[in-house]
N, C-alpha and C. Protein backbone atom coordinates (compact mmCIF):
# COMPACT_ATOMS: atom_id res chain seq x y z
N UNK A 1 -12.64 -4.23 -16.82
CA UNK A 1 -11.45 -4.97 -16.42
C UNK A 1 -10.50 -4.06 -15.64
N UNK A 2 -10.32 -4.44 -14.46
CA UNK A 2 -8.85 -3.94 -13.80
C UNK A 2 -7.60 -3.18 -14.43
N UNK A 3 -7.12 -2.15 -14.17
CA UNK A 3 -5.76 -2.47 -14.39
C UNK A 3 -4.87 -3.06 -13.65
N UNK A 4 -3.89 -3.55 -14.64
CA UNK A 4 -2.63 -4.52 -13.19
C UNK A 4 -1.93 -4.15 -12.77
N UNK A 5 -1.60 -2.66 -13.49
CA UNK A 5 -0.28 -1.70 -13.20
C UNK A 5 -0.77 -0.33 -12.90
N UNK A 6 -0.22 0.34 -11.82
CA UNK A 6 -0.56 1.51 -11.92
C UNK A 6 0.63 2.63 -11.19
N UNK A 7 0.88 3.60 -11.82
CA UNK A 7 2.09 4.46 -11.31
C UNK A 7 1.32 5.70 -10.96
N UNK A 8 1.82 5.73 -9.23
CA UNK A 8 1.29 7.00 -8.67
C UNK A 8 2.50 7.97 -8.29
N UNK A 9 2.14 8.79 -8.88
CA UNK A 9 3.13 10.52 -8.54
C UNK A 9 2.95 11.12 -7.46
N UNK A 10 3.58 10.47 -6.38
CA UNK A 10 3.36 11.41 -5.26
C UNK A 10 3.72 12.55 -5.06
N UNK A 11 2.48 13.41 -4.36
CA UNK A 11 2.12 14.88 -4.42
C UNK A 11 3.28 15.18 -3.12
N UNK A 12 4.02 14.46 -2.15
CA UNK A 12 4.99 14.90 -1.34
C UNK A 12 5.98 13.43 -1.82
N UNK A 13 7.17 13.63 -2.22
CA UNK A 13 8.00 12.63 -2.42
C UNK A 13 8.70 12.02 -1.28
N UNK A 14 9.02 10.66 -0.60
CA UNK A 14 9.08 10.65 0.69
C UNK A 14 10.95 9.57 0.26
N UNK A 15 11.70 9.91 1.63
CA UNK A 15 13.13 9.62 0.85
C UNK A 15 13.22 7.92 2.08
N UNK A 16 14.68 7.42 1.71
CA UNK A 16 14.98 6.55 2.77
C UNK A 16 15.30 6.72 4.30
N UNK A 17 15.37 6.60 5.05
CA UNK A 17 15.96 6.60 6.26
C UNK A 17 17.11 7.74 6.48
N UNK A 18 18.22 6.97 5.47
CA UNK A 18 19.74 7.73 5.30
C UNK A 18 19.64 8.62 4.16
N UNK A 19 18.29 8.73 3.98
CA UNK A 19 18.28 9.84 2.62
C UNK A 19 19.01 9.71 1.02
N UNK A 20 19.55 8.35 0.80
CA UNK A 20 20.26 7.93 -0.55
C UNK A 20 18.93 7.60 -1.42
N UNK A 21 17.97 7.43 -0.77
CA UNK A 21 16.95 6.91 -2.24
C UNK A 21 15.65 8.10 -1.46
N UNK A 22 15.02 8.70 -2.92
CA UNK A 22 13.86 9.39 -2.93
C UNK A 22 13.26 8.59 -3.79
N UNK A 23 11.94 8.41 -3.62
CA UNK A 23 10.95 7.96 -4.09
C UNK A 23 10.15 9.32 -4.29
N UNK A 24 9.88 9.54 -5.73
CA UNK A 24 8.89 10.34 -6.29
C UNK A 24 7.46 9.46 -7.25
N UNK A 25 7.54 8.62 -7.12
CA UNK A 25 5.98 8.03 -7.93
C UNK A 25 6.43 6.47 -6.96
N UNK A 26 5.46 5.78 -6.74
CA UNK A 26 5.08 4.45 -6.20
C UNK A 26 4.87 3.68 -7.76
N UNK A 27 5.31 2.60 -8.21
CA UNK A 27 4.56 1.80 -9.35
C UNK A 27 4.35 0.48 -8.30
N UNK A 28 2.66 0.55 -8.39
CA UNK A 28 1.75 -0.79 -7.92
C UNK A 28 1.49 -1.62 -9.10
N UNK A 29 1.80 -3.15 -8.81
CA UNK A 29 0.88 -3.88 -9.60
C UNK A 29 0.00 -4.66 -8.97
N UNK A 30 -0.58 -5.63 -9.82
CA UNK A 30 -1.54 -6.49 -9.38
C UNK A 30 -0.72 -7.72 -8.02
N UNK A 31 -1.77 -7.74 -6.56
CA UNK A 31 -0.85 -8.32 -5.59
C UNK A 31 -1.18 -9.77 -6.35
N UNK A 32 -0.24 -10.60 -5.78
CA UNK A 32 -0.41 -11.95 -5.94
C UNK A 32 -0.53 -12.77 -4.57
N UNK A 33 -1.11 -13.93 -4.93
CA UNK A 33 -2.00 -14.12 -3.97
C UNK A 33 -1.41 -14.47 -2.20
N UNK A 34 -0.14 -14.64 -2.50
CA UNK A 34 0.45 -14.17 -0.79
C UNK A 34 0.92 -13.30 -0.57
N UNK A 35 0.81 -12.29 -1.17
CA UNK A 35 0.80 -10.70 -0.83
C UNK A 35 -0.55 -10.42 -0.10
N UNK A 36 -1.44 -11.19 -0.62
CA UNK A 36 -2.75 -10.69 -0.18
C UNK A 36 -3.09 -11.64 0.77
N UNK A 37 -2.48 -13.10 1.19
CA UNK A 37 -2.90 -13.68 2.34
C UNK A 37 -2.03 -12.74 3.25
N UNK A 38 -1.03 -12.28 3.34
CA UNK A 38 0.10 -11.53 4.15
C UNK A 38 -0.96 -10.43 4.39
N UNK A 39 -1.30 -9.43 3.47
CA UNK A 39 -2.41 -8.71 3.96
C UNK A 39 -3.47 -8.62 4.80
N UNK A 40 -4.47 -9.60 4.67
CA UNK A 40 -5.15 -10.28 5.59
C UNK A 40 -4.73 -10.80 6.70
N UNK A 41 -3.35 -11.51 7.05
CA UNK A 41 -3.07 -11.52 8.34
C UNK A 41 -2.91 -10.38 8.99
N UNK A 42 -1.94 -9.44 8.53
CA UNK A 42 -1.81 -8.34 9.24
C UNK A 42 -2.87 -7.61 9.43
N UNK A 43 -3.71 -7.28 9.22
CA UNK A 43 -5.47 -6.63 9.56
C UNK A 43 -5.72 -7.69 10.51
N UNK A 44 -5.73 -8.49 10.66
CA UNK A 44 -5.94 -9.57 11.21
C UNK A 44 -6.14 -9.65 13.00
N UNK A 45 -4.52 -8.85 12.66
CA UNK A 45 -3.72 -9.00 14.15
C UNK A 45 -3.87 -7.34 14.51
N UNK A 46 -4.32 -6.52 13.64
CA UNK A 46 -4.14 -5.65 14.41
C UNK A 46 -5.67 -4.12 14.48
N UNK A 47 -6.15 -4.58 13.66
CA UNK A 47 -7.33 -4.22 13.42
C UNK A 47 -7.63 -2.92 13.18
N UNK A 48 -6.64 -2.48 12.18
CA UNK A 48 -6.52 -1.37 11.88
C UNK A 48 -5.84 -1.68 10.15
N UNK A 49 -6.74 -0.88 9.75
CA UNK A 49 -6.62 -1.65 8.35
C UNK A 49 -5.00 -0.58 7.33
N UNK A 50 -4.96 0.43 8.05
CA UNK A 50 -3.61 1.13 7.47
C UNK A 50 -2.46 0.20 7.57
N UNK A 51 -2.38 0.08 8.61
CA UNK A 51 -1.46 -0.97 8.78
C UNK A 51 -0.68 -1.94 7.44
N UNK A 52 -2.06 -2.62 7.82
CA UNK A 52 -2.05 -3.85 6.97
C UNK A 52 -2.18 -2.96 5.56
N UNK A 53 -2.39 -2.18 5.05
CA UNK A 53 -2.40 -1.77 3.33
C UNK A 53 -1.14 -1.31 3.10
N UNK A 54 -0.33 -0.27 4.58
CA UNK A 54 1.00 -0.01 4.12
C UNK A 54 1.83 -1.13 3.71
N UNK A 55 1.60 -2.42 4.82
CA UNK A 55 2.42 -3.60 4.52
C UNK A 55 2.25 -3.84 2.68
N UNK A 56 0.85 -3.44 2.16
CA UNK A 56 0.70 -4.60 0.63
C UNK A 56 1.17 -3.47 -0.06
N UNK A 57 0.89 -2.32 -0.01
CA UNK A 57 1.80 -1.15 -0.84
C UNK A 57 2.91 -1.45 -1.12
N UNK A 58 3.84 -1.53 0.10
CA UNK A 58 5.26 -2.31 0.31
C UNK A 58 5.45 -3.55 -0.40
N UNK A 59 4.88 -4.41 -0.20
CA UNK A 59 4.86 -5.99 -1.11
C UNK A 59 4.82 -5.30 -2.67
N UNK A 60 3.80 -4.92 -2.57
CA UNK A 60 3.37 -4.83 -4.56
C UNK A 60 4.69 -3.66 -5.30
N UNK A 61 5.09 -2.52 -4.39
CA UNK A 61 5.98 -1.71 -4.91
C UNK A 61 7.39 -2.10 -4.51
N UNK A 62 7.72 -2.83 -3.55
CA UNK A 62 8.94 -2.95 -3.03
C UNK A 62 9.51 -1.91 -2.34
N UNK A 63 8.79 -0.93 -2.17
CA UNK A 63 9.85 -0.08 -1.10
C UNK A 63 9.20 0.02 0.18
N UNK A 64 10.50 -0.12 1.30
CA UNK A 64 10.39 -0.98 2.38
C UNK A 64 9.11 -0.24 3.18
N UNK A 65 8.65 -0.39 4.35
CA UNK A 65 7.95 -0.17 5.56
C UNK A 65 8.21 1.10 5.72
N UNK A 66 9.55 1.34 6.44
CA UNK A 66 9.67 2.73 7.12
C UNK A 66 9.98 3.68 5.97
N UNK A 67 10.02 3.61 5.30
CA UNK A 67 10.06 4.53 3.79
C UNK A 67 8.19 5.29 4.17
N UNK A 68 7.21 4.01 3.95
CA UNK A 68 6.36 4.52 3.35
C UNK A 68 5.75 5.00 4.72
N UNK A 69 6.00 4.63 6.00
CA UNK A 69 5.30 5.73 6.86
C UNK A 69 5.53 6.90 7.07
N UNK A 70 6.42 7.27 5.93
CA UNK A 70 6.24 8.78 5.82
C UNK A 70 5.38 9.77 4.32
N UNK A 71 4.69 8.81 3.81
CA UNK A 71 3.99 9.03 3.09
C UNK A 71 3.12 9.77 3.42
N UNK A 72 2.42 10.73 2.58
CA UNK A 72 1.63 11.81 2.55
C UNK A 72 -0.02 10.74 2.70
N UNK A 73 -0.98 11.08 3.37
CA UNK A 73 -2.15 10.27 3.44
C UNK A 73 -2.89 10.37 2.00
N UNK A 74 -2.79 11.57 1.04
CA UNK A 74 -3.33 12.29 0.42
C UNK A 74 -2.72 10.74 -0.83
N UNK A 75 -1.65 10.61 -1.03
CA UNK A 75 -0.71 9.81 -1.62
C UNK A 75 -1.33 8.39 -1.49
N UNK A 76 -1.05 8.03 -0.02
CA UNK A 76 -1.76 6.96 0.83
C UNK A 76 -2.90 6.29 -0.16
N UNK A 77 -4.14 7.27 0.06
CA UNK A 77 -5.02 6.96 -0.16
C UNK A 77 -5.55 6.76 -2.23
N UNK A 78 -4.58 7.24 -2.16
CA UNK A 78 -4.70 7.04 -3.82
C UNK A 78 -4.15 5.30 -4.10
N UNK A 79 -3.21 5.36 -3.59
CA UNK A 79 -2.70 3.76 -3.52
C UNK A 79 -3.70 2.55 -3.21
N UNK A 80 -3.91 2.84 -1.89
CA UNK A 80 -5.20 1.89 -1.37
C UNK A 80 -6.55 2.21 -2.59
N UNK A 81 -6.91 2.75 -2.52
CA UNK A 81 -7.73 3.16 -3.91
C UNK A 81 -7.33 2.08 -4.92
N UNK A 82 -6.50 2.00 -5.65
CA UNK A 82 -6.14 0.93 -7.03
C UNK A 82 -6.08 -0.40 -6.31
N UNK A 83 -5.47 -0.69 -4.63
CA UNK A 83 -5.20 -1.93 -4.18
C UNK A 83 -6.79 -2.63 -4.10
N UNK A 84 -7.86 -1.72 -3.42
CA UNK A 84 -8.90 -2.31 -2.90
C UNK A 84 -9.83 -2.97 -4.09
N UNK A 85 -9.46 -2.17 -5.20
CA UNK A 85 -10.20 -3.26 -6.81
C UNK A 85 -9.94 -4.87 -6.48
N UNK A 86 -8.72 -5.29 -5.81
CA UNK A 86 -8.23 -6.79 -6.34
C UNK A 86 -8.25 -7.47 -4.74
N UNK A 87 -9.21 -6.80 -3.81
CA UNK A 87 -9.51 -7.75 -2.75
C UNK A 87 -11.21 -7.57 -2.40
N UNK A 88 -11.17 -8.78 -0.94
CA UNK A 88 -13.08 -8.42 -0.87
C UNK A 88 -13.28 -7.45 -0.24
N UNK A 89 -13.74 -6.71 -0.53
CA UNK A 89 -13.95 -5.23 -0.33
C UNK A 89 -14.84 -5.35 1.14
N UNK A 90 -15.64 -6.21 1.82
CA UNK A 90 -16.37 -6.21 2.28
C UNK A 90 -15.15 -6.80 3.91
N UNK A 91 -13.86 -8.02 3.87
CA UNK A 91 -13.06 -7.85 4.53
C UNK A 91 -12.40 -6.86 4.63
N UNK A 92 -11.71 -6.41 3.52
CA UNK A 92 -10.65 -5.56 3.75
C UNK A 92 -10.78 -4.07 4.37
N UNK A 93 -11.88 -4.02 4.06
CA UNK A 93 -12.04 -2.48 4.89
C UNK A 93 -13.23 -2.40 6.36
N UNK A 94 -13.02 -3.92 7.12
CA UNK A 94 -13.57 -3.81 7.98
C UNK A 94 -13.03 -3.46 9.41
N UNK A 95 -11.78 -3.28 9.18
CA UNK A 95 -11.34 -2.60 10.18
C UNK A 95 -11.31 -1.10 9.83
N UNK A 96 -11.42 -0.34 9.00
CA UNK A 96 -11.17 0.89 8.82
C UNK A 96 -12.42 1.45 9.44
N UNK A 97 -12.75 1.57 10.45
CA UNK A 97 -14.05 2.69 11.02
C UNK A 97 -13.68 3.56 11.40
């Protein structure tokens, strides 16, 4: 069975824009299911599947867009890691070549 929750400690902590909020751990949960049609559009349109996972990172954790493109890939990829359990694995990573 899945987990629904998962809290990642990022190995570089990445702050806001104006620097008032640091984010040191991401907490993901389980997306719901227009988080994950929103997902799928955005891969959709752009065919590049980072994209579209930063967008569901953002949905499932709430912290915004330009926050997380400064995320460490190392970080990144730990995230997408727990996200890709709860979609079809066989769409979602068909743009990633």
């Amino acid at each position: 069975m899945l987990e629904t929750t998962k809290t990642i400690v990022l190995n570089t902590p990445i702050e806001s824009n104006d620097g008032k909020v640091r984010y040191e751990q991401i907490d993901l949960k389980e997306p719901v299911l227009i988080q994950v049609e929103q997902f799928y559009e955005a891969q959709n349109k752009s065919n590049h599947s980072i994209a579209a996972m930063r967008l569901l990172i953002s949905l499932v954790s709430e912290i915004p867009e330009p926050v997380l493109k400064k995320m460490a890939i190392s970080d990144f990829h730990k995230c997408q890691e727990f996200l890709l359990g709860f979609l079809d694995s066989k769409r979602s990573m068909a743009g990633n070549n």
